[in-house]
N, C-alpha and C. Protein backbone atom coordinates (compact mmCIF):
# COMPACT_ATOMS: atom_id res chain seq x y z
N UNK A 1 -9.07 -30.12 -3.64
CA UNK A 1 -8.05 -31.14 -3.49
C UNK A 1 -7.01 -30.68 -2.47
N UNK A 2 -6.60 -31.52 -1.32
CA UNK A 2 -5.63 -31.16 -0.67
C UNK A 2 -4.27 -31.87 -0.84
N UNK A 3 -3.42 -30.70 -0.99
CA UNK A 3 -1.76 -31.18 -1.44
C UNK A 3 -1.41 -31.63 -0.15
N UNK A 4 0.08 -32.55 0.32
CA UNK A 4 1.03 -32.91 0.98
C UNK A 4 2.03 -32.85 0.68
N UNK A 5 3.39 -32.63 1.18
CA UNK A 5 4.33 -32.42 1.10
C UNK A 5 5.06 -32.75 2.00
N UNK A 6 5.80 -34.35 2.02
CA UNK A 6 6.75 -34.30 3.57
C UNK A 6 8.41 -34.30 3.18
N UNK A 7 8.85 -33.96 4.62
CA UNK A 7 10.43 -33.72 4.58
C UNK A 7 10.63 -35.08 4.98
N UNK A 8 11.86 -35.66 4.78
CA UNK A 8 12.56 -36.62 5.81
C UNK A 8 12.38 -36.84 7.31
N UNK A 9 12.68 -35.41 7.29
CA UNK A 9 12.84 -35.00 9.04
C UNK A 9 11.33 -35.12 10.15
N UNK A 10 10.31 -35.74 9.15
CA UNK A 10 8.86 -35.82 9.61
C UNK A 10 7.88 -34.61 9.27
N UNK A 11 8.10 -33.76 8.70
CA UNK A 11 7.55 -32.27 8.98
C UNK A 11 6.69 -32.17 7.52
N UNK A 12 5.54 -31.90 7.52
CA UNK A 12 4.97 -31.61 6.68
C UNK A 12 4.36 -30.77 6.26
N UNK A 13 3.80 -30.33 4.51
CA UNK A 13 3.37 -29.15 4.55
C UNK A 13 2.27 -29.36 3.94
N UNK A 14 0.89 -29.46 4.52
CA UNK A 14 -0.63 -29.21 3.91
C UNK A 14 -1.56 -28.45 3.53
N UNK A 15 -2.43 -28.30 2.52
CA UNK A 15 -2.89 -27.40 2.24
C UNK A 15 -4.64 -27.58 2.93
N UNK A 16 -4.61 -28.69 3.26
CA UNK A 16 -5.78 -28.85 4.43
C UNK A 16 -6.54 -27.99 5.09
N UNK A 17 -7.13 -27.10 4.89
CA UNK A 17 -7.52 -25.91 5.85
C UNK A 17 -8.14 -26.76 6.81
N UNK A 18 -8.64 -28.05 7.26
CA UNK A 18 -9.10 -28.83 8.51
C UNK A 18 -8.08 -28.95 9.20
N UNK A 19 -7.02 -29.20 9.06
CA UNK A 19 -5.22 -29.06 9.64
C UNK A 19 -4.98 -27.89 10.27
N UNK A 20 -5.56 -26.70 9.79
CA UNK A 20 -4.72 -25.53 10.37
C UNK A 20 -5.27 -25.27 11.79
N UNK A 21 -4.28 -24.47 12.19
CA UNK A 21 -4.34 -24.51 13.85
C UNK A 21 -4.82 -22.68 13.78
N UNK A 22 -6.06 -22.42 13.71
CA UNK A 22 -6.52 -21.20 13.82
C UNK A 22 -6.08 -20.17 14.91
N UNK A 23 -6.25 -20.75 16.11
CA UNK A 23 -5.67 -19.72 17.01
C UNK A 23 -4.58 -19.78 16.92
N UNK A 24 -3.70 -20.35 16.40
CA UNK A 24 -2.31 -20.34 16.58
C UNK A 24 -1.60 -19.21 15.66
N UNK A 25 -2.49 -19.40 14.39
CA UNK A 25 -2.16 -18.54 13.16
C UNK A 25 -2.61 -17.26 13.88
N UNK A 26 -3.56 -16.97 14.66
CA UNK A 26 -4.12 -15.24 15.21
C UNK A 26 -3.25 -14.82 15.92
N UNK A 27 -2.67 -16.13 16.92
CA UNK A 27 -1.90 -15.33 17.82
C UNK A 27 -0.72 -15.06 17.01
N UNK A 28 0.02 -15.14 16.20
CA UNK A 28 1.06 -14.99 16.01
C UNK A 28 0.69 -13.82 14.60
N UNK A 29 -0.30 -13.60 13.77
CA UNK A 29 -0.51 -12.73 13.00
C UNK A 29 -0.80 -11.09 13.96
N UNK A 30 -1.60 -11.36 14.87
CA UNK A 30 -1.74 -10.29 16.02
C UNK A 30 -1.03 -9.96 16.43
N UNK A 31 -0.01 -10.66 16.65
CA UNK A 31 1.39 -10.07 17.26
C UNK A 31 2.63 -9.53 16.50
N UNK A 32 2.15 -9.53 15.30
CA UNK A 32 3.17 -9.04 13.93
C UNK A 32 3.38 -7.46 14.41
N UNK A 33 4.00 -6.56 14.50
CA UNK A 33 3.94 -5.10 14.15
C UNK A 33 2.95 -4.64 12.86
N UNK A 34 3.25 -5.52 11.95
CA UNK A 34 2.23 -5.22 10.87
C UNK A 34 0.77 -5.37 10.78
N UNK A 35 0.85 -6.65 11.86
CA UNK A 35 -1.12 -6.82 11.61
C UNK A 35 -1.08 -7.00 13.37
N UNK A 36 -0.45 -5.88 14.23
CA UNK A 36 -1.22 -5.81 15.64
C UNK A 36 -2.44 -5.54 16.24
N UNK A 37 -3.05 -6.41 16.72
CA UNK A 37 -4.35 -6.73 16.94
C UNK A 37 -5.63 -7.03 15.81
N UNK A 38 -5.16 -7.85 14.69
CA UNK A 38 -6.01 -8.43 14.01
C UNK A 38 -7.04 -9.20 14.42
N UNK A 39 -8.14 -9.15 14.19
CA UNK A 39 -9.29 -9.91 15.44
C UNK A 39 -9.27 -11.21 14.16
N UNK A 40 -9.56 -12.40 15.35
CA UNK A 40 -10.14 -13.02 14.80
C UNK A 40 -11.21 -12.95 13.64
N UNK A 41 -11.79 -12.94 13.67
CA UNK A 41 -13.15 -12.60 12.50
C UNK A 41 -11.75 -12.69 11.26
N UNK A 42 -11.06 -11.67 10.97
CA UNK A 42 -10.37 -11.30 10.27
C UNK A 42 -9.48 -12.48 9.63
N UNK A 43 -8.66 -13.55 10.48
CA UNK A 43 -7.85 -14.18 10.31
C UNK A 43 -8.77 -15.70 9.55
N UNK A 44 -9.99 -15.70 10.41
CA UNK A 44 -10.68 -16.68 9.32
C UNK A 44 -11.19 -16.65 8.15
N UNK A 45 -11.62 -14.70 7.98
CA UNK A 45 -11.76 -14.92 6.47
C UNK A 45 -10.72 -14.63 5.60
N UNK A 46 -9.11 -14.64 5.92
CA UNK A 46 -8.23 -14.62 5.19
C UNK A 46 -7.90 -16.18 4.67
N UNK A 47 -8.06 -16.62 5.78
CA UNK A 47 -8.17 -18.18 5.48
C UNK A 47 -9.07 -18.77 4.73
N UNK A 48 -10.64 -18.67 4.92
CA UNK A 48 -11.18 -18.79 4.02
C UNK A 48 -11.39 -18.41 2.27
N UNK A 49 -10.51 -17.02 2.11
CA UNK A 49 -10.44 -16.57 0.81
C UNK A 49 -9.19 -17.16 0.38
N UNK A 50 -8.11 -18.11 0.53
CA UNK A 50 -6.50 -18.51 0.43
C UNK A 50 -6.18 -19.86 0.64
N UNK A 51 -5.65 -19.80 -0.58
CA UNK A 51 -4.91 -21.33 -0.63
C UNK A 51 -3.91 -21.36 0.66
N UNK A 52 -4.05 -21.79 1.51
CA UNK A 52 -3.20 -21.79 2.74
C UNK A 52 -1.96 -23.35 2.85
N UNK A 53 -1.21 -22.70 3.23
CA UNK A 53 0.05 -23.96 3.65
C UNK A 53 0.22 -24.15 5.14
N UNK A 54 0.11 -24.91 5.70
CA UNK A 54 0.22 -25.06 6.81
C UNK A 54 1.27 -25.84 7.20
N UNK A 55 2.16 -25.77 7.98
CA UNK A 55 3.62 -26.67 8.24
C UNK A 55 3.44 -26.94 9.57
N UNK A 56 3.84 -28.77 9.24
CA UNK A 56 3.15 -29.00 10.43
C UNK A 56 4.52 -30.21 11.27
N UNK A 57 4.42 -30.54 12.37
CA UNK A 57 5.23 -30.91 13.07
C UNK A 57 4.99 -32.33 14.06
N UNK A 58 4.04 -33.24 13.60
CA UNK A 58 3.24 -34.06 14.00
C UNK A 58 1.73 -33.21 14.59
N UNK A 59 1.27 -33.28 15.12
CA UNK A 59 -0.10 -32.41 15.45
C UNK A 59 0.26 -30.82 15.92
N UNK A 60 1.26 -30.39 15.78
CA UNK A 60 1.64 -29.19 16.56
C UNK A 60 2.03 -28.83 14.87
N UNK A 61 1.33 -27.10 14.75
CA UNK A 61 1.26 -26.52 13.64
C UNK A 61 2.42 -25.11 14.21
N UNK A 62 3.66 -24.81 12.55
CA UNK A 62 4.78 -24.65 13.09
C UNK A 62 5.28 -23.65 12.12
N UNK A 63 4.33 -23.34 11.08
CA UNK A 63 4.69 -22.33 10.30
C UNK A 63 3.19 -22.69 9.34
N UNK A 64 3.46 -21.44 8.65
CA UNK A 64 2.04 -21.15 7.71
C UNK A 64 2.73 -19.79 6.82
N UNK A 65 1.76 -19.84 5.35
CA UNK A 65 1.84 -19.55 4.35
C UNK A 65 0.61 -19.41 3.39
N UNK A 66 0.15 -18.39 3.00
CA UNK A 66 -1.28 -18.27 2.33
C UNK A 66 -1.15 -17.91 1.02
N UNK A 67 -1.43 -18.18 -0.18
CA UNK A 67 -1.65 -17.36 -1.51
C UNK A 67 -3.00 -16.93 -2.02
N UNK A 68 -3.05 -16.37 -2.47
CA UNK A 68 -4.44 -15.21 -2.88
C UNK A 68 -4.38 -15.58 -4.59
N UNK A 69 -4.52 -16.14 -5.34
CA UNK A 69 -4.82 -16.20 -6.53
C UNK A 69 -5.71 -15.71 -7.52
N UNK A 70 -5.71 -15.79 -8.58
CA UNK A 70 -6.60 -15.83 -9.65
C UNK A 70 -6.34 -17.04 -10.74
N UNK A 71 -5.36 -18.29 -10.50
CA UNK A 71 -5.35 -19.37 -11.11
C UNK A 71 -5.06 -18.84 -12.16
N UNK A 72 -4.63 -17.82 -13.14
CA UNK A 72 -4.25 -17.77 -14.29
C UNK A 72 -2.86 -16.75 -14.37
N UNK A 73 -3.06 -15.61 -13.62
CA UNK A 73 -1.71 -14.80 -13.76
C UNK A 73 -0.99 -14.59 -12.91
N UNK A 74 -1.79 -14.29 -11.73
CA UNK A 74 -1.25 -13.67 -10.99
C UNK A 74 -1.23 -14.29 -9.26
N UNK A 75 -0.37 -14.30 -8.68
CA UNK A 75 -0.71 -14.69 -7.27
C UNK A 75 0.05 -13.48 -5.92
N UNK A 76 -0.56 -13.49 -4.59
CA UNK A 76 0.30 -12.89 -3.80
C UNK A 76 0.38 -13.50 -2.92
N UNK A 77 1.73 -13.81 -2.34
CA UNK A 77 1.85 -14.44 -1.25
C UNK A 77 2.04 -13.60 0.17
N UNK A 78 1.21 -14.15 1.05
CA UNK A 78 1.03 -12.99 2.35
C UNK A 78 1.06 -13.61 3.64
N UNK A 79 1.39 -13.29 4.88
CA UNK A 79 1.29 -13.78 6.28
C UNK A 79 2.42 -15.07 6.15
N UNK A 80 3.37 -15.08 5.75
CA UNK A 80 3.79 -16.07 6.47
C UNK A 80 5.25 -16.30 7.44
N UNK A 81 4.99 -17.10 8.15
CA UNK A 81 5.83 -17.33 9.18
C UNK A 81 6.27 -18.61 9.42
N UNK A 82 7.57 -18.93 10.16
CA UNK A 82 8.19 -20.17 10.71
C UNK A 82 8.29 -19.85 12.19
N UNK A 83 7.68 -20.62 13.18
CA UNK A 83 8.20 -20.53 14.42
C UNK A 83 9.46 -19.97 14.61
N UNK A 84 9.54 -19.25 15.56
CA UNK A 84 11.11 -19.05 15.90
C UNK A 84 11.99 -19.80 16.76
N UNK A 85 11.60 -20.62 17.82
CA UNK A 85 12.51 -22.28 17.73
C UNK A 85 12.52 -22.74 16.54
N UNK A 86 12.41 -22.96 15.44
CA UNK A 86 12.16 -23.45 14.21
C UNK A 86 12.99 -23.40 13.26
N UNK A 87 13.35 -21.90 13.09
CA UNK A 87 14.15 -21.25 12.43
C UNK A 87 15.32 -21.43 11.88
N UNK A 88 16.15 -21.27 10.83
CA UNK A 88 17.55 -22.13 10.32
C UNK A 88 17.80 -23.38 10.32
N UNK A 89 16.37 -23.92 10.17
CA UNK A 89 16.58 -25.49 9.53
C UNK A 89 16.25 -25.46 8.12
N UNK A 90 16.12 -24.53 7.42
CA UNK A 90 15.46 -24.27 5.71
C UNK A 90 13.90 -24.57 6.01
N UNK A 91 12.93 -24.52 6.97
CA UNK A 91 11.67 -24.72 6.54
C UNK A 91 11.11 -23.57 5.81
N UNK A 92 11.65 -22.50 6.10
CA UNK A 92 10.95 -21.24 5.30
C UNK A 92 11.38 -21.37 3.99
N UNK A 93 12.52 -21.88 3.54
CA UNK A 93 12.88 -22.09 2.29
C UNK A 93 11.66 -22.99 1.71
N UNK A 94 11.97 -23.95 2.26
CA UNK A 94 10.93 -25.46 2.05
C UNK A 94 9.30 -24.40 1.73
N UNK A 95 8.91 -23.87 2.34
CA UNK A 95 7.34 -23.25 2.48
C UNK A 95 7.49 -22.53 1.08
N UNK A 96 8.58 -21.64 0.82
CA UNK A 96 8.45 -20.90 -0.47
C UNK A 96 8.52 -21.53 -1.66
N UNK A 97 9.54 -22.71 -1.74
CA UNK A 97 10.05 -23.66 -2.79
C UNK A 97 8.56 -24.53 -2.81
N UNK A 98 7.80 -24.59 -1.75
CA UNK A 98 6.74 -25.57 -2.34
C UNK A 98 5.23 -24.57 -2.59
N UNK A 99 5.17 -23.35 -1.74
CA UNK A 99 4.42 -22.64 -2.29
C UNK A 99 4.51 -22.36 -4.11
N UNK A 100 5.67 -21.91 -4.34
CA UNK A 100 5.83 -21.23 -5.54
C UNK A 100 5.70 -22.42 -7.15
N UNK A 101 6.08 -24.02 -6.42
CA UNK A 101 5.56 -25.16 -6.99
C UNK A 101 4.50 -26.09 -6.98
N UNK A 102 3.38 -25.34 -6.75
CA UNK A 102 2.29 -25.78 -6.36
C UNK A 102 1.64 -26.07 -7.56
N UNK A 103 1.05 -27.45 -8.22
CA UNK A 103 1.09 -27.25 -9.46
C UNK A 103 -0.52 -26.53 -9.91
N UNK A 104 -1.21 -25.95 -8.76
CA UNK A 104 -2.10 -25.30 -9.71
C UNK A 104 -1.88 -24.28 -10.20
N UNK A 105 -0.42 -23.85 -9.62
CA UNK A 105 -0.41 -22.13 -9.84
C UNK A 105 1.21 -21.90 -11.17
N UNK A 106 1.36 -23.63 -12.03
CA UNK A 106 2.73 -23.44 -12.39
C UNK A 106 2.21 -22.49 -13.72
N UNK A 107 3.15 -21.74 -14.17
CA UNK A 107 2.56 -20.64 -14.98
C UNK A 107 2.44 -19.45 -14.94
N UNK A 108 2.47 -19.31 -14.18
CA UNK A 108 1.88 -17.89 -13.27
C UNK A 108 2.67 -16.33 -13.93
N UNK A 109 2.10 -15.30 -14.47
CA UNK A 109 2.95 -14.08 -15.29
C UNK A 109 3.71 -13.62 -13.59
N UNK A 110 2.70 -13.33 -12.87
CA UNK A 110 3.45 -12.67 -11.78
C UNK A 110 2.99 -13.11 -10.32
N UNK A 111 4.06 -13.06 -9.72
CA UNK A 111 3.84 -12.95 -7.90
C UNK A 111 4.21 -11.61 -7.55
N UNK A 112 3.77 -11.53 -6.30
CA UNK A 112 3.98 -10.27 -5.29
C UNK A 112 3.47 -10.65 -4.08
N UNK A 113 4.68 -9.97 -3.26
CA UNK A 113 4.25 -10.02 -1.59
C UNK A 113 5.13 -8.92 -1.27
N UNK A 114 4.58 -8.95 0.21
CA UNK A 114 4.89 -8.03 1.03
C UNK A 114 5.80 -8.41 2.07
N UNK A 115 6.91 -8.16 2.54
CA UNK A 115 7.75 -8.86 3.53
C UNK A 115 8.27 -7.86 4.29
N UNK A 116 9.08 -8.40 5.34
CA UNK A 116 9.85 -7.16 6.49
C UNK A 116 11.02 -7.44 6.40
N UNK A 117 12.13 -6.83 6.90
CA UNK A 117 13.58 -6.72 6.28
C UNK A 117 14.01 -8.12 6.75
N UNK A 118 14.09 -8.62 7.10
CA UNK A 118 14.93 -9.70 7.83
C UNK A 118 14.37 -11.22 6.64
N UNK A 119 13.45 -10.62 5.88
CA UNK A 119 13.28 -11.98 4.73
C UNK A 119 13.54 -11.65 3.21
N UNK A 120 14.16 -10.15 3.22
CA UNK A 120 15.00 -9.96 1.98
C UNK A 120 15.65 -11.25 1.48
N UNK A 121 16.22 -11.30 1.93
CA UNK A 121 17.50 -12.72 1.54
C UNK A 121 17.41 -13.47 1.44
N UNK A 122 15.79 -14.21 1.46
CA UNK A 122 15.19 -15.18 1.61
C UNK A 122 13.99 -15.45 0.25
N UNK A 123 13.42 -13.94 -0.19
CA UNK A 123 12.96 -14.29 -1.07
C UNK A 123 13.31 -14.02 -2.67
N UNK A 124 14.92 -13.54 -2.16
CA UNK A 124 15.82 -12.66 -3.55
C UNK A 124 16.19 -14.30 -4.08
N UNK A 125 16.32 -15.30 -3.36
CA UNK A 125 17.06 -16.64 -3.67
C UNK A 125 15.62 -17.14 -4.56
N UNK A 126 14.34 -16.79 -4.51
CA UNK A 126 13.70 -17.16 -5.71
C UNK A 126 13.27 -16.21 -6.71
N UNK A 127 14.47 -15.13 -6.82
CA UNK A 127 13.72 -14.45 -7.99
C UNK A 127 13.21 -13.22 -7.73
N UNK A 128 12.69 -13.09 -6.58
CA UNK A 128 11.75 -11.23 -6.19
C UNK A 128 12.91 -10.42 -6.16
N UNK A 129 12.95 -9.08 -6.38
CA UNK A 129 13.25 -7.90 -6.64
C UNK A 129 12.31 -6.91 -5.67
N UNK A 130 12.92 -5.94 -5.10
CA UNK A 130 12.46 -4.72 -4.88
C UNK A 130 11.73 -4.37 -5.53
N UNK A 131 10.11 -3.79 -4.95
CA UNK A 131 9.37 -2.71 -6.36
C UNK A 131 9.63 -1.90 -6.66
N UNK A 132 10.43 -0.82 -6.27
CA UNK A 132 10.91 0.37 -6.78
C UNK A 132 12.02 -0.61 -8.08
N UNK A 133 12.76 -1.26 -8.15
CA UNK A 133 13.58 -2.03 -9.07
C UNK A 133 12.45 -1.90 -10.48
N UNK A 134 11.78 -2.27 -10.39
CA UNK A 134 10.52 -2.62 -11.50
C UNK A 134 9.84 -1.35 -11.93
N UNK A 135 9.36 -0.43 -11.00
CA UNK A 135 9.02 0.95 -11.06
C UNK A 135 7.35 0.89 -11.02
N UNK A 136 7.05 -0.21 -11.21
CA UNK A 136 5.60 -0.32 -10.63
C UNK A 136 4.43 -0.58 -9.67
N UNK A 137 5.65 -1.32 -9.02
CA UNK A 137 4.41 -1.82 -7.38
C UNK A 137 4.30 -0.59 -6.69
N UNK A 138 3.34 -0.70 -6.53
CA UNK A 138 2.18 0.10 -5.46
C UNK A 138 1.59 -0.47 -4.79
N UNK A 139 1.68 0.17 -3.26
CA UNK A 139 0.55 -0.51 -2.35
C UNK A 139 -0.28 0.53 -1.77
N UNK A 140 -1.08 0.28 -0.79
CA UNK A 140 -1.77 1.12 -0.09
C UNK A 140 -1.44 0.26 1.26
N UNK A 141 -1.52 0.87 2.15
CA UNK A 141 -1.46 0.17 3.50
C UNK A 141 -2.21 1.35 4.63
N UNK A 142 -2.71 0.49 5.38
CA UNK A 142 -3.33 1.48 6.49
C UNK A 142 -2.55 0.75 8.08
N UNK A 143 -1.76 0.92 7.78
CA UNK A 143 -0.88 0.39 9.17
C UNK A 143 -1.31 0.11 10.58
N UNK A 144 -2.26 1.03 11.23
CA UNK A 144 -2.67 0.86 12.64
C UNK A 144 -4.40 0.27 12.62
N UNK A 145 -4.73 0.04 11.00
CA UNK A 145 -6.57 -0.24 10.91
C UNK A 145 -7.00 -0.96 12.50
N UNK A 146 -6.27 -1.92 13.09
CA UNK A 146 -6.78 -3.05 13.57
C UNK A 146 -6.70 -2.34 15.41
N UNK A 147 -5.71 -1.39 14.92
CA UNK A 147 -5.51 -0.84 16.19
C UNK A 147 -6.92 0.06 16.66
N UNK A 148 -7.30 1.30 15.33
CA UNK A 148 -8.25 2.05 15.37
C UNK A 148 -10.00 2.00 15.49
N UNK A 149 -9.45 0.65 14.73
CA UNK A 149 -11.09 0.47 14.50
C UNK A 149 -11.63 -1.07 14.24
N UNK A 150 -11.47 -1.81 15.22
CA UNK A 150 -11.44 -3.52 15.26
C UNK A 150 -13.39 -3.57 14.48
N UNK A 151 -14.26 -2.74 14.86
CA UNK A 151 -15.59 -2.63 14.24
C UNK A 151 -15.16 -3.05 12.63
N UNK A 152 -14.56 -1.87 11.73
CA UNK A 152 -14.28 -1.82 10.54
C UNK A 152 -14.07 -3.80 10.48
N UNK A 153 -13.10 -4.17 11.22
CA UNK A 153 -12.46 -5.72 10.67
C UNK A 153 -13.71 -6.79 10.45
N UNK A 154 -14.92 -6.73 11.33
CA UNK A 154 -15.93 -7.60 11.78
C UNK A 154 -16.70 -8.01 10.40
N UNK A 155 -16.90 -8.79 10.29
CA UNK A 155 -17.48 -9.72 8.88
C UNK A 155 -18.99 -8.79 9.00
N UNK A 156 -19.14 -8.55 7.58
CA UNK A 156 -20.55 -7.55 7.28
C UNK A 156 -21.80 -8.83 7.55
């Protein structure tokens, strides 16, 4: 089933994966510090494994948002972004407030994501905490994978 979600302002947010603008999402995930040089291959099967949000701007796609579920406890929300012309109109608010009300996922024991400093303040207004606060999140991260070894990323 695909959700919709529109603003006033025309802008909408779909969960359509036929909507999403693939290269658009690579180039701008590739260009993260965090996921530099993510190959393609990679970005479609993140998409393919994720409830994806796509924010859209009449045919021009303008922010995106993915969750990773298990429909019963737990979800993580990962990769997402608002254009940066875009920025300080609340759409990133809008993406989290409708991610986090999505009604397949109302219920949920826990979320977790991963963010970079500049969206502290952004996701403390729904609730997240620091993991050291909690004393349990753990991650693993391999920071440069995409840099070292683009082979490793390639679909088996």
């Amino acid at each position: 089933m695909v959700d919709v979600w529109r603003r006033e302002d025309g802008l909408e947010i779909s969960t359509d994966p036929a909507r999403l603008d693939v290269a658009t999402i690579h180039a701008r995930l590739a260009g993260r510090d965090h996921t530099r040089g993510m190959p393609l291959s990679v970005v479609e099967r993140l998409i393919a494994g994720s409830l994806c949000f796509g924010i859209h701007d009449g045919e021009r796609q303008i922010g995106f948002g993915r969750i990773v579920t298990d429909w019963a406890t737990f979800a993580y929300i990962g990769d997402v972004y608002v254009d940066e012309d875009r920025r300080d109109a609340g759409i990133g608010t809008w993406l989290i407030e409708t991610m986090l009300g999505h009604p397949g996922l109302r219920g949920l024991r826990r979320w977790m994501l991963m963010r970079g400093p500049q969206a502290v303040s952004l996701y403390r207004r729904f609730g997240f905490v620091e993991g050291s606060a909690t004393g349990h999140l753990m991650h693993r991260t391999e920071r440069d994978l995409y840099q070292r070894a683009a082979e490793i990323c390639e679909s088996p």
